[in-house]
Protein backbone atom coordinates (compact mmCIF):
# COMPACT_ATOMS: atom_id res chain seq x y z
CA UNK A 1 -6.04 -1.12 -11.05
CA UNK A 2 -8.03 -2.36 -8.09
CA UNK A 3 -11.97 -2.81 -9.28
CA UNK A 4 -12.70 -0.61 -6.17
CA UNK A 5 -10.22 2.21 -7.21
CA UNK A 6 -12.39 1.94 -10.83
CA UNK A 7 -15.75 1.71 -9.25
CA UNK A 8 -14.93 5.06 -6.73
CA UNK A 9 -13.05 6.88 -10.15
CA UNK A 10 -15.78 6.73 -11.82
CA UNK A 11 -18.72 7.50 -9.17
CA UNK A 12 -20.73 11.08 -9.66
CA UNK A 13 -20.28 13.46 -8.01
CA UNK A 14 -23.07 12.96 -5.88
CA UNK A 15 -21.72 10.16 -3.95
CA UNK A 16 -17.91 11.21 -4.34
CA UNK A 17 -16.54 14.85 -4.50
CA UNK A 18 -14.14 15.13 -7.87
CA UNK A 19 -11.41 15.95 -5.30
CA UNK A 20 -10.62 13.04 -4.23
CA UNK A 21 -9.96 11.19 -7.39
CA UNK A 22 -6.62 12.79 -7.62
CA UNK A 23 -5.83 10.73 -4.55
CA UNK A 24 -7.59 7.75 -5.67
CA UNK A 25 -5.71 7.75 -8.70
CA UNK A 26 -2.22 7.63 -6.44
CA UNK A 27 -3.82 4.31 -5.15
CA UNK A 28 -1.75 1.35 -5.67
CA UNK A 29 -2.91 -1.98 -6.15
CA UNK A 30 -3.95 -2.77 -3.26
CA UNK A 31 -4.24 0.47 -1.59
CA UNK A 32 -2.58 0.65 1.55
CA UNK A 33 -4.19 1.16 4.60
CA UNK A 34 -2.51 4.84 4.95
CA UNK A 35 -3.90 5.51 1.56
CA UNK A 36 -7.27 4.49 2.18
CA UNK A 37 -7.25 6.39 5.62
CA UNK A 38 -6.49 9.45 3.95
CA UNK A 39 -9.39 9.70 1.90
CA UNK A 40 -11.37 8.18 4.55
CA UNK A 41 -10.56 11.23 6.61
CA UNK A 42 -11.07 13.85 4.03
CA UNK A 43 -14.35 12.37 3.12
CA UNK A 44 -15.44 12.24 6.89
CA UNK A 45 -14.48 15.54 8.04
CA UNK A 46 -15.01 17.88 4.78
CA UNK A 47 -18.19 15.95 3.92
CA UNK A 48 -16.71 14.83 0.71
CA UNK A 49 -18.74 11.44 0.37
CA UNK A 50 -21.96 10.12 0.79
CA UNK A 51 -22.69 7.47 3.59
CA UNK A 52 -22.73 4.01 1.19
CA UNK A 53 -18.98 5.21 0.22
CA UNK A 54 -17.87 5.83 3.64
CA UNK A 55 -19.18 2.77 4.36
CA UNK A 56 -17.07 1.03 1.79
CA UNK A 57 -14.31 3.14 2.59
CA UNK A 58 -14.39 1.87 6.51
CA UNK A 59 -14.48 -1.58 5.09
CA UNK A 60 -11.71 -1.39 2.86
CA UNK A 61 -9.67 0.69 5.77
CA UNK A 62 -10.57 -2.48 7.86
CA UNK A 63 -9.15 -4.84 6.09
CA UNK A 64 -6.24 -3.47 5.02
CA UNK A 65 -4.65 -2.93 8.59
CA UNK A 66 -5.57 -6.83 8.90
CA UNK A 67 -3.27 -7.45 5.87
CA UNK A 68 -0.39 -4.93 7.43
CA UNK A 69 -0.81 -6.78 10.45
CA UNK A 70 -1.13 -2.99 11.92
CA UNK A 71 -3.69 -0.74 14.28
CA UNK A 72 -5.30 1.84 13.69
CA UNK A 73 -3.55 3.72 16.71
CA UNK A 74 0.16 2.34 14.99
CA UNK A 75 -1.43 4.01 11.56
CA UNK A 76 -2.55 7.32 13.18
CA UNK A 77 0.73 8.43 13.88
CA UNK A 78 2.14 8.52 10.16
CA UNK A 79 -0.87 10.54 9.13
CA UNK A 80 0.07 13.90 8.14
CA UNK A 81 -2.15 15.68 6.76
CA UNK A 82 -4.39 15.20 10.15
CA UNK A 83 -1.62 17.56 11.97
CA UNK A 84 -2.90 20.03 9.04
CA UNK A 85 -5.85 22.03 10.29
């Protein structure tokens, strides 16, 4: 398990709404960028996470489509749940 994948698991609930760790827990090790995107998202737009954790989140987003060797734009299009109101 990745040490961030432990260190967002196991933040309160304060920083980190309880519903995302089911997707956290999906992770794998590394996350991809798709993964990582996903929760970014649902933190962003449902308010889910506080701003240090989006922060982290953005980070980790970052460089994981610098690993792929992928955009943002390319990654956009395989996100689902975004065509999910």
């Amino acid at each position: 398990m990745s040490e961030l994948k432990d260190i967002l698991l196991t933040a309160p609930d304060t920083m980190l709404d309880a519903s995302m760790k089911p997707l956290l827990q999906n992770w794998s090790s590394p996350p991809t960028a798709l993964q990582v995107l996903e929760v970014l998202d649902k933190c962003i737009f449902s308010s889910l996470a506080n701003g240090a954790v989006i922060i982290v989140l953005r980070g980790e987003y970052e460089l994981r489509l610098k690993e792929e060797k992928t955009t943002h734009d390319e990654l956009v299009e395989r996100a689902v749940w975004r065509s999910n109101p």
